[in-house]
N, C-alpha and C. Protein backbone atom coordinates (compact mmCIF):
# COMPACT_ATOMS: atom_id res chain seq x y z
N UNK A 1 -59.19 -176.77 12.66
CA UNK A 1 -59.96 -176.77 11.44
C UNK A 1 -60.82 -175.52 11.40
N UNK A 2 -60.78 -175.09 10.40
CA UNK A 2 -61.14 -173.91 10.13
C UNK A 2 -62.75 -174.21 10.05
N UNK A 3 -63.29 -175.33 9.35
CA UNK A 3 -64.83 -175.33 9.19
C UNK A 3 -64.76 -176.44 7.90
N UNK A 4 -65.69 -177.48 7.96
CA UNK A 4 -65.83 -178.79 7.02
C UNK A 4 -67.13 -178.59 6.70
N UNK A 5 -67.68 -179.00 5.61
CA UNK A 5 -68.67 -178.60 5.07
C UNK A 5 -68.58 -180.02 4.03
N UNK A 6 -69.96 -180.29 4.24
CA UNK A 6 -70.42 -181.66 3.56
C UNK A 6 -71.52 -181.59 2.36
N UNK A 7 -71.62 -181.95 1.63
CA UNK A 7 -72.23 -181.63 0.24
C UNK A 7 -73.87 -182.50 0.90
N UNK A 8 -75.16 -181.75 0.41
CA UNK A 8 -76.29 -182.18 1.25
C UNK A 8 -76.63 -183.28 1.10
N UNK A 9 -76.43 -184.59 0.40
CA UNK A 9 -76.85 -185.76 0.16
C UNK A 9 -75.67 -186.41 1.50
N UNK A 10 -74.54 -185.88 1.31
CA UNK A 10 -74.40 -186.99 3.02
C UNK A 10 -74.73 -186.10 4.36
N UNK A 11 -75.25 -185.60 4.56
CA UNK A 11 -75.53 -184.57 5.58
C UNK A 11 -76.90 -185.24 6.38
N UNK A 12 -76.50 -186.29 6.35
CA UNK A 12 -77.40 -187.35 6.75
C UNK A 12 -76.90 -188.48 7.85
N UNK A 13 -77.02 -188.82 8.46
CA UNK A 13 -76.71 -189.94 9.73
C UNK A 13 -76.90 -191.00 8.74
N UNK A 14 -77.17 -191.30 7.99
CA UNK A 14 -77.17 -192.56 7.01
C UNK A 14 -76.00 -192.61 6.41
N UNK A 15 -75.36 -194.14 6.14
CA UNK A 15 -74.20 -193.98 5.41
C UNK A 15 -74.58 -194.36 4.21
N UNK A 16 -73.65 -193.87 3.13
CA UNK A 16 -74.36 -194.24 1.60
C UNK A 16 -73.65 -194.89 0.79
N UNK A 17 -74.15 -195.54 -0.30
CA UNK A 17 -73.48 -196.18 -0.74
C UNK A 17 -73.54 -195.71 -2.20
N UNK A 18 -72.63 -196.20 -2.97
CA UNK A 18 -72.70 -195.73 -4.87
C UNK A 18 -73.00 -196.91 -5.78
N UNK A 19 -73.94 -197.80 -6.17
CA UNK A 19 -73.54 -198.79 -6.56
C UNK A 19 -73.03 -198.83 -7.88
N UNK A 20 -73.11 -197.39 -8.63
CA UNK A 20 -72.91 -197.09 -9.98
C UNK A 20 -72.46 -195.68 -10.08
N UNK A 21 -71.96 -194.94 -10.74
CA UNK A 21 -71.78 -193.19 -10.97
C UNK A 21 -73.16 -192.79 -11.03
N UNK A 22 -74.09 -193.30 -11.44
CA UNK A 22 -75.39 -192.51 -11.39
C UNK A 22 -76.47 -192.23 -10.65
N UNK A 23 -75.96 -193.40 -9.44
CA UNK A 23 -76.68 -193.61 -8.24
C UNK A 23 -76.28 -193.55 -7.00
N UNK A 24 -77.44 -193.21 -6.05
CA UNK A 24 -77.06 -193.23 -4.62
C UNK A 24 -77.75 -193.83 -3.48
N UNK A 25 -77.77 -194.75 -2.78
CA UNK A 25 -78.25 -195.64 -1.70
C UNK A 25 -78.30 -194.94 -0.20
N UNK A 26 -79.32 -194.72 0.26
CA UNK A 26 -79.14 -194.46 1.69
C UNK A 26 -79.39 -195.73 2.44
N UNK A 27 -78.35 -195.92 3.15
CA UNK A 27 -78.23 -197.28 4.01
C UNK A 27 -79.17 -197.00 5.17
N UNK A 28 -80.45 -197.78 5.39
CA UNK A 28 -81.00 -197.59 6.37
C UNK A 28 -80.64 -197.89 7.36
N UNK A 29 -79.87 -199.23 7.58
CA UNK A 29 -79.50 -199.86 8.93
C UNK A 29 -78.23 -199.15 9.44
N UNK A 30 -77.44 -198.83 8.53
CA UNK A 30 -75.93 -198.44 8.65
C UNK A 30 -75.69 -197.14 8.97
N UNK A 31 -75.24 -196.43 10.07
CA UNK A 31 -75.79 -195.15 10.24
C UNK A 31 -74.35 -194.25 11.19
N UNK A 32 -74.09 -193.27 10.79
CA UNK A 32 -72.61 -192.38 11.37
C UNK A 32 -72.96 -192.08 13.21
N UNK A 33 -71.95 -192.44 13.83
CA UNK A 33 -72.34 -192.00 15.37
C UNK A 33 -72.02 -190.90 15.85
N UNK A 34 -72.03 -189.85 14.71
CA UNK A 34 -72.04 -188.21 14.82
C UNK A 34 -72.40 -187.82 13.95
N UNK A 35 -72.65 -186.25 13.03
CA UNK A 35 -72.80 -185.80 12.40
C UNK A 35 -71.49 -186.09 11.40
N UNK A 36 -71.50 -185.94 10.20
CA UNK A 36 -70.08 -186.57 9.41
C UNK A 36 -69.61 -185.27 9.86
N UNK A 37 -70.16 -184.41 9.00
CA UNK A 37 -68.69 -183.39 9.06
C UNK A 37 -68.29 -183.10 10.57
N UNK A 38 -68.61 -183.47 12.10
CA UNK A 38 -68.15 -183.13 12.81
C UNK A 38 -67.28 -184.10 12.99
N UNK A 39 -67.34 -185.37 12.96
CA UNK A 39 -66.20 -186.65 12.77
C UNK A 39 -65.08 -186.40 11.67
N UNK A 40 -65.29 -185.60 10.31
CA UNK A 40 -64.38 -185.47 9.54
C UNK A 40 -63.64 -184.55 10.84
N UNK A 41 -64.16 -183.47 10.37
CA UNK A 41 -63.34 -182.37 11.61
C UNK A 41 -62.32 -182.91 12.05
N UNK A 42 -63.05 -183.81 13.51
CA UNK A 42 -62.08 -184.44 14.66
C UNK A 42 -60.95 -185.55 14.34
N UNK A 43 -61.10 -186.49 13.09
CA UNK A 43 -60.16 -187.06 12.35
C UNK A 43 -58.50 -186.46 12.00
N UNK A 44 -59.34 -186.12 11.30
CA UNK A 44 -58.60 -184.50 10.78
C UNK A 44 -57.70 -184.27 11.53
N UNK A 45 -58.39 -183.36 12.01
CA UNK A 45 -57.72 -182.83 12.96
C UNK A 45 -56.67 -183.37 13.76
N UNK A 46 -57.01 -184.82 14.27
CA UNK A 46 -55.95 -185.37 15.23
C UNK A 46 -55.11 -185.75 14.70
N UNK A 47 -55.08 -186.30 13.29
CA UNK A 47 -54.00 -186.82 12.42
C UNK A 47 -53.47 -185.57 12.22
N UNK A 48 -53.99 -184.31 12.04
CA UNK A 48 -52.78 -183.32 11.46
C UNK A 48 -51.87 -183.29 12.54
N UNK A 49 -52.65 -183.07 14.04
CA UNK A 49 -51.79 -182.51 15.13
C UNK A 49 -50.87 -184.08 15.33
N UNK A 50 -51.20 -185.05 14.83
CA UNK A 50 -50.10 -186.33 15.26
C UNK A 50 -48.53 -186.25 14.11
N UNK A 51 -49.12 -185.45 12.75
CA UNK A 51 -48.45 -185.98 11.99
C UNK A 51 -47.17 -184.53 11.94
N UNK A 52 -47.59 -183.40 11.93
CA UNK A 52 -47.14 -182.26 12.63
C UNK A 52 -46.79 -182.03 14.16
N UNK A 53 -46.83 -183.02 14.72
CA UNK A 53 -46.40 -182.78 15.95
C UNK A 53 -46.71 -181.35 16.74
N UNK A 54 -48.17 -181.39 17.02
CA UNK A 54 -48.14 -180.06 17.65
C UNK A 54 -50.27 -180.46 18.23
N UNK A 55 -50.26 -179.82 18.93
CA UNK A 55 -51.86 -179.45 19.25
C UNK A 55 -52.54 -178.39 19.11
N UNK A 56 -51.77 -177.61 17.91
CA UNK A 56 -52.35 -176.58 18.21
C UNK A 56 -53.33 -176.52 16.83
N UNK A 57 -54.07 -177.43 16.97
CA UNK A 57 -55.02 -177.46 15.84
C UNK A 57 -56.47 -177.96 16.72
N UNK A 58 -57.68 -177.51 16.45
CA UNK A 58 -58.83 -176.98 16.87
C UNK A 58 -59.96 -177.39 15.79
N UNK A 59 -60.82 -178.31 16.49
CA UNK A 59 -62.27 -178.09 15.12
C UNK A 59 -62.86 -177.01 15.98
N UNK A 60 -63.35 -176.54 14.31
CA UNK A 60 -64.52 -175.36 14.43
C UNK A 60 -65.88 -175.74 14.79
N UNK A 61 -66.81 -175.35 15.42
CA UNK A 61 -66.73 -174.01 15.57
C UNK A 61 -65.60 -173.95 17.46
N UNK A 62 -65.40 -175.12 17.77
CA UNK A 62 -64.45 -174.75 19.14
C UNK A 62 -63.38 -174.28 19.21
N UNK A 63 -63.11 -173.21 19.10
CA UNK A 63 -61.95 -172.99 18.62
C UNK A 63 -60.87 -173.08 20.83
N UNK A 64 -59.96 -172.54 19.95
CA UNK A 64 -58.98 -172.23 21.52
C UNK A 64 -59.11 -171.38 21.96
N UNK A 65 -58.62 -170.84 22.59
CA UNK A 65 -58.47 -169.20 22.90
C UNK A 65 -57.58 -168.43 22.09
N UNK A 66 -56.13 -169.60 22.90
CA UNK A 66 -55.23 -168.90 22.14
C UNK A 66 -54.85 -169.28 20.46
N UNK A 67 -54.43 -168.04 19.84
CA UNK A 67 -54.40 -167.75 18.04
C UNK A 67 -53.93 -169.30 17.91
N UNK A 68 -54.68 -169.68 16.92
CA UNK A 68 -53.89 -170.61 16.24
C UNK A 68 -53.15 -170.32 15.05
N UNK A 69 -52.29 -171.55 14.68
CA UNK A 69 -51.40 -170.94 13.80
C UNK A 69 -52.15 -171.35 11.87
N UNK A 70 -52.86 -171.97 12.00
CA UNK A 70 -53.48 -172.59 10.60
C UNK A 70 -54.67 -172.62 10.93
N UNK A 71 -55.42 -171.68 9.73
CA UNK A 71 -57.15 -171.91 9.53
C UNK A 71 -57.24 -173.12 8.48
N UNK A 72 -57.72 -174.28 8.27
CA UNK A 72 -57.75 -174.99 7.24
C UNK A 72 -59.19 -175.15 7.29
N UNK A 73 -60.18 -175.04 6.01
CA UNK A 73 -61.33 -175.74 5.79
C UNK A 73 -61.70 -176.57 4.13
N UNK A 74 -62.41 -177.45 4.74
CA UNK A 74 -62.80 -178.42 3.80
C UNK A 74 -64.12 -178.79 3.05
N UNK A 75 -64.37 -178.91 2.05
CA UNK A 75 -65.55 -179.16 1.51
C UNK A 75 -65.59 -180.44 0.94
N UNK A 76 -66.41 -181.54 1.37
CA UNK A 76 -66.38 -182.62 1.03
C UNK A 76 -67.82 -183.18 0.35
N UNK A 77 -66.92 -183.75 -0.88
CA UNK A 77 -68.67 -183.65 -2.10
C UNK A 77 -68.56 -184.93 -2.35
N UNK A 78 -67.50 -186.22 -1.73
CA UNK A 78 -68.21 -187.34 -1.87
C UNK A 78 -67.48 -187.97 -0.71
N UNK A 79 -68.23 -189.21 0.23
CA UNK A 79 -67.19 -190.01 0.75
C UNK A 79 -68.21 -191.07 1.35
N UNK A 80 -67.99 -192.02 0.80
CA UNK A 80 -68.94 -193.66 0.96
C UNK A 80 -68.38 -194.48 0.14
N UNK A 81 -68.98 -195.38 0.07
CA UNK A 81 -68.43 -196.62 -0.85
C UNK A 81 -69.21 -196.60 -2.33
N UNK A 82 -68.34 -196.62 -2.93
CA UNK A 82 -68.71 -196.97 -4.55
C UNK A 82 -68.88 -198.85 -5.09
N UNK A 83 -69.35 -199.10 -5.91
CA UNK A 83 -69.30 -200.37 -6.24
C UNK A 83 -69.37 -201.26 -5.30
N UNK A 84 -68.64 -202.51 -5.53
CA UNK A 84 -68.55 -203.65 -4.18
C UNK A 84 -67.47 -203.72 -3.65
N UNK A 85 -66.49 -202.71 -3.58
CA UNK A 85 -65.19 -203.03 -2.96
C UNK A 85 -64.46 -201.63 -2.95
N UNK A 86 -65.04 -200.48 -3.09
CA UNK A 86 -64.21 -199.30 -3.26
C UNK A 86 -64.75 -198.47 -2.03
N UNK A 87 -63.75 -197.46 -1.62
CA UNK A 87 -64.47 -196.25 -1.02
C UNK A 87 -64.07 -195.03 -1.85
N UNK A 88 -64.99 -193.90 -1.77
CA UNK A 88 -63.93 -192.94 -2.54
C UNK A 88 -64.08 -191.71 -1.63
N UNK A 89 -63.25 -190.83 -1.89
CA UNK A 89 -63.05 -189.49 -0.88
C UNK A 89 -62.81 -188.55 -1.93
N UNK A 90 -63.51 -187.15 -2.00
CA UNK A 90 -63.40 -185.97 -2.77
C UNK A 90 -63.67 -185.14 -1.64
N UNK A 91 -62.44 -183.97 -2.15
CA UNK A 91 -62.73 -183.02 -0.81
C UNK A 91 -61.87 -181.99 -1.80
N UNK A 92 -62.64 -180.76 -1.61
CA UNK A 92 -62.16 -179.11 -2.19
C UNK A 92 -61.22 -178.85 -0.84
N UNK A 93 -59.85 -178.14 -0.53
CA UNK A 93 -59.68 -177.65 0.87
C UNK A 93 -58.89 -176.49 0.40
N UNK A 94 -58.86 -175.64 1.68
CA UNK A 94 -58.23 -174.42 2.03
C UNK A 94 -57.65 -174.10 2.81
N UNK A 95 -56.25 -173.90 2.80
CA UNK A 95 -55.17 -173.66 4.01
C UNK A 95 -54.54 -172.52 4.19
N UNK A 96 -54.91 -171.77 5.09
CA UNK A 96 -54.07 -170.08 5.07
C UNK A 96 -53.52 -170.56 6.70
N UNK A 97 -52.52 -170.12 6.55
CA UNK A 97 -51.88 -169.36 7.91
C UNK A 97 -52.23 -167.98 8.55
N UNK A 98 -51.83 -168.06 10.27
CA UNK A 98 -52.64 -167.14 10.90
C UNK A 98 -51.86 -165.30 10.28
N UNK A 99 -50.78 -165.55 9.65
CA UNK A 99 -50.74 -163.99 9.86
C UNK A 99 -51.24 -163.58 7.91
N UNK A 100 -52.07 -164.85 7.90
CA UNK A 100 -52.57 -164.29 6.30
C UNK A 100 -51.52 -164.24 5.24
N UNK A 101 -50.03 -164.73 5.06
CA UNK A 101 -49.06 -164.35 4.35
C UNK A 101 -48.93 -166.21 3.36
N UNK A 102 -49.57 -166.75 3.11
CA UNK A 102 -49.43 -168.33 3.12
C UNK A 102 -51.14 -168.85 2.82
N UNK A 103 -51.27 -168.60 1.83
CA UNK A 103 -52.56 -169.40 1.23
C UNK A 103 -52.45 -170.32 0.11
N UNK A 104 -53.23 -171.43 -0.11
CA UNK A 104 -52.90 -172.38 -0.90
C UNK A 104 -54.95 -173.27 -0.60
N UNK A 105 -55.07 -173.30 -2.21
CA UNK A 105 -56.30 -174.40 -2.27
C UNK A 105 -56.05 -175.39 -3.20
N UNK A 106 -57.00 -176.28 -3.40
CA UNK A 106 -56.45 -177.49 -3.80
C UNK A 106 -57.37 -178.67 -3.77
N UNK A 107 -57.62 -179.48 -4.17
CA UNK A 107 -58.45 -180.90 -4.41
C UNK A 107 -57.71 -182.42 -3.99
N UNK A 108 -58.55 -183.01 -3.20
CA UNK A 108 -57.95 -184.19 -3.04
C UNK A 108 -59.07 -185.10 -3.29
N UNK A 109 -58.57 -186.40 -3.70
CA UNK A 109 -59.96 -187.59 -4.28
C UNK A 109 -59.09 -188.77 -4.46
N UNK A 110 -59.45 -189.78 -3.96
CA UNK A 110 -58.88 -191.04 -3.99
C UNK A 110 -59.97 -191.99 -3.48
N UNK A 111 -59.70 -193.24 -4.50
CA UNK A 111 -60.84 -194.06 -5.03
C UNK A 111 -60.24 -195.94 -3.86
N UNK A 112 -59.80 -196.06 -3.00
CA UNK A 112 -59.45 -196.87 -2.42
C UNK A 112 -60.30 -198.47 -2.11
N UNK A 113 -59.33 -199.75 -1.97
CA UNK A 113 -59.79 -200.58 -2.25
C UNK A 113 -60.35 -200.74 -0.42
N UNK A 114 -61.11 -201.52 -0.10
CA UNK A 114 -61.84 -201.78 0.76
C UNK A 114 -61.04 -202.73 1.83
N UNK A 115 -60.37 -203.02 2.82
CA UNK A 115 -59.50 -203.97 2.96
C UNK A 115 -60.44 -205.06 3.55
N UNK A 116 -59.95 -206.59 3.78
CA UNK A 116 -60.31 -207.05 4.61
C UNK A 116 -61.30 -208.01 4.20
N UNK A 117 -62.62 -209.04 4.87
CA UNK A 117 -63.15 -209.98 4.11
C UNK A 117 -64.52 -208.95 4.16
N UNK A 118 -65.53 -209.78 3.81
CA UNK A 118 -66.68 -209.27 3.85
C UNK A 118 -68.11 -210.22 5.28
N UNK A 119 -67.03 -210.31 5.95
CA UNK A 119 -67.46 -210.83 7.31
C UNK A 119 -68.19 -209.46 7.83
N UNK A 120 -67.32 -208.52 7.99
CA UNK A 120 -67.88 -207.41 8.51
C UNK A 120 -67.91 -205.97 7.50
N UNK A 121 -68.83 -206.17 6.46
CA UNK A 121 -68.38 -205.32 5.16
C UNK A 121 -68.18 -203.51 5.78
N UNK A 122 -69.38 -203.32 6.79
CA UNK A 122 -69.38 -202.06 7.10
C UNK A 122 -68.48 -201.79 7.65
N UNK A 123 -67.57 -202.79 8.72
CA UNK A 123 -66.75 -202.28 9.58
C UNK A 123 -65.60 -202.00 8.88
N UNK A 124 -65.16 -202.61 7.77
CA UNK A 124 -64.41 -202.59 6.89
C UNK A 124 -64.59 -201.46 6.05
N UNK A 125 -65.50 -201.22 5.07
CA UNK A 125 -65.81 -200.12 4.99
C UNK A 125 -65.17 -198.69 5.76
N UNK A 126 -65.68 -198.83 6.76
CA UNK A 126 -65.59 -197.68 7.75
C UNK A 126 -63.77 -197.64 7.77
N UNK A 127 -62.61 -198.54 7.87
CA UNK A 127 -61.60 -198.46 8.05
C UNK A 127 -61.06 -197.70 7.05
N UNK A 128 -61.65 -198.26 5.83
CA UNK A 128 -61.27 -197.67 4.41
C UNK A 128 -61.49 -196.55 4.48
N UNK A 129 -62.61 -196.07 4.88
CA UNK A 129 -62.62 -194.35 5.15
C UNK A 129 -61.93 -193.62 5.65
N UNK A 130 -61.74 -194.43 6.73
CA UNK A 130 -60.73 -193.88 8.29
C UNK A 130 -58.93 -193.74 7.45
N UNK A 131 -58.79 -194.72 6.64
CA UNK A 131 -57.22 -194.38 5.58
C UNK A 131 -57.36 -193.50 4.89
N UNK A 132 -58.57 -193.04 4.30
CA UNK A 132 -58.46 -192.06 3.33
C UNK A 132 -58.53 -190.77 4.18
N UNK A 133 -59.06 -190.34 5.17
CA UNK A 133 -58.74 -189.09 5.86
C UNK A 133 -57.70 -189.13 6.00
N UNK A 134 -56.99 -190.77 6.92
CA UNK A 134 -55.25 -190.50 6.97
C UNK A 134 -54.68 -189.93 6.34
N UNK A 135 -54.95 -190.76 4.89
CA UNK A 135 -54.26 -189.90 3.75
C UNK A 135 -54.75 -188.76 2.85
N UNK A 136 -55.50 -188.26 3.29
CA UNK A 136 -55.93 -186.63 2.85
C UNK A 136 -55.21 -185.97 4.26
N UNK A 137 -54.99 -186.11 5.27
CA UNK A 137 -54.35 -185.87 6.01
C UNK A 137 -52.41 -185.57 6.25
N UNK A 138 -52.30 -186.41 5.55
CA UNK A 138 -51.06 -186.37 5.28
C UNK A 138 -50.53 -185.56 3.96
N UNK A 139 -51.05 -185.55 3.21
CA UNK A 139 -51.09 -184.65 1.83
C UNK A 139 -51.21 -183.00 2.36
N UNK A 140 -52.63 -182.80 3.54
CA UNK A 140 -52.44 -181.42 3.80
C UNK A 140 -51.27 -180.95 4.64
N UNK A 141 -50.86 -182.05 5.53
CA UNK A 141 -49.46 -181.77 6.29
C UNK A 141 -48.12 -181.29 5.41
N UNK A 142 -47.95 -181.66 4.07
CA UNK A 142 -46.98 -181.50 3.20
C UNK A 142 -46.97 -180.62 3.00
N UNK A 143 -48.56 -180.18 2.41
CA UNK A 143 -48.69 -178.48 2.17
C UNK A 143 -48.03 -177.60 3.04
N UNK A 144 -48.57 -177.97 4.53
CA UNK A 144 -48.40 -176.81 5.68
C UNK A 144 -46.76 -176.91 5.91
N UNK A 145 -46.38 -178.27 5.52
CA UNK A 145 -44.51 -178.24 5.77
C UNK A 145 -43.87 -177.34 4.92
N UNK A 146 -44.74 -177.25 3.66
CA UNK A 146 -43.66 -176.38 2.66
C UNK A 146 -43.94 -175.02 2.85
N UNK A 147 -44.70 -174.66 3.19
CA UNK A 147 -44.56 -173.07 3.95
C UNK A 147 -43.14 -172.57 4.09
């Protein structure tokens, strides 16, 4: 990963919630066990290198030594739960390859249903999130296949 970048309202150890388009909740009790964008990163990241079959993908700022073959970075301007049953994910991204010949940007956003009961709403929650990187994950893999 080239570098993830989080829009400043989640740039917070609090997780948030939407209960409306016009509003925003900081969950006091409910709280990320890293910085987000360094968990987006490492998500990311492992799903690309699982779904591409390869390791040669790196969060920033750690990079490898040796060149990698894809800089990808991301800007993410929403990702929590909306309403009583949604999560949503918006993310700006950017994918160049290392010899610079292969650039491509692009938007991904998907509004997903929450699975599961409300026994454990957060943990649930949190899964719903964890699918939507999957699948922003898998969308950027397509990109990098059609190269």
């Amino acid at each position: 990963m080239k570098e993830v970048e989080i829009t400043e309202f989640l740039n917070s150890s609090k997780m948030i919630a939407r209960p409306n388009e016009y509003s925003i909740e900081f969950r006091e009790s409910k709280r990320w066990g890293e910085p987000l964008a360094d968990g987006i990163a490492r998500v990311v990241s492992l799903n690309l290198s699982n779904e591409l079959n390869t390791n040669f993908f790196s969060i920033f700022p750690n990079r490898r030594e040796r060149e990698l073959l894809w800089d990808i970075g991301l800007s993410v301007t929403d990702f929590g739960q909306t309403g009583l049953n949604k999560v949503r994910i918006a993310v700006l991204w950017e994918i160049e390859n290392s010899q610079k010949d292969f650039s491509r940007r692009g938007s991904y956003s998907l509004d997903l249903e929450i699975d599961g009961n409300q026994t454990d709403a957060t943990q649930n929650q949190v899964k719903s999130l964890n699918q939507c990187l999957h699948l922003l994950s898998l969308d950027l893999a397509k990109v990098i296949n059609s190269e």
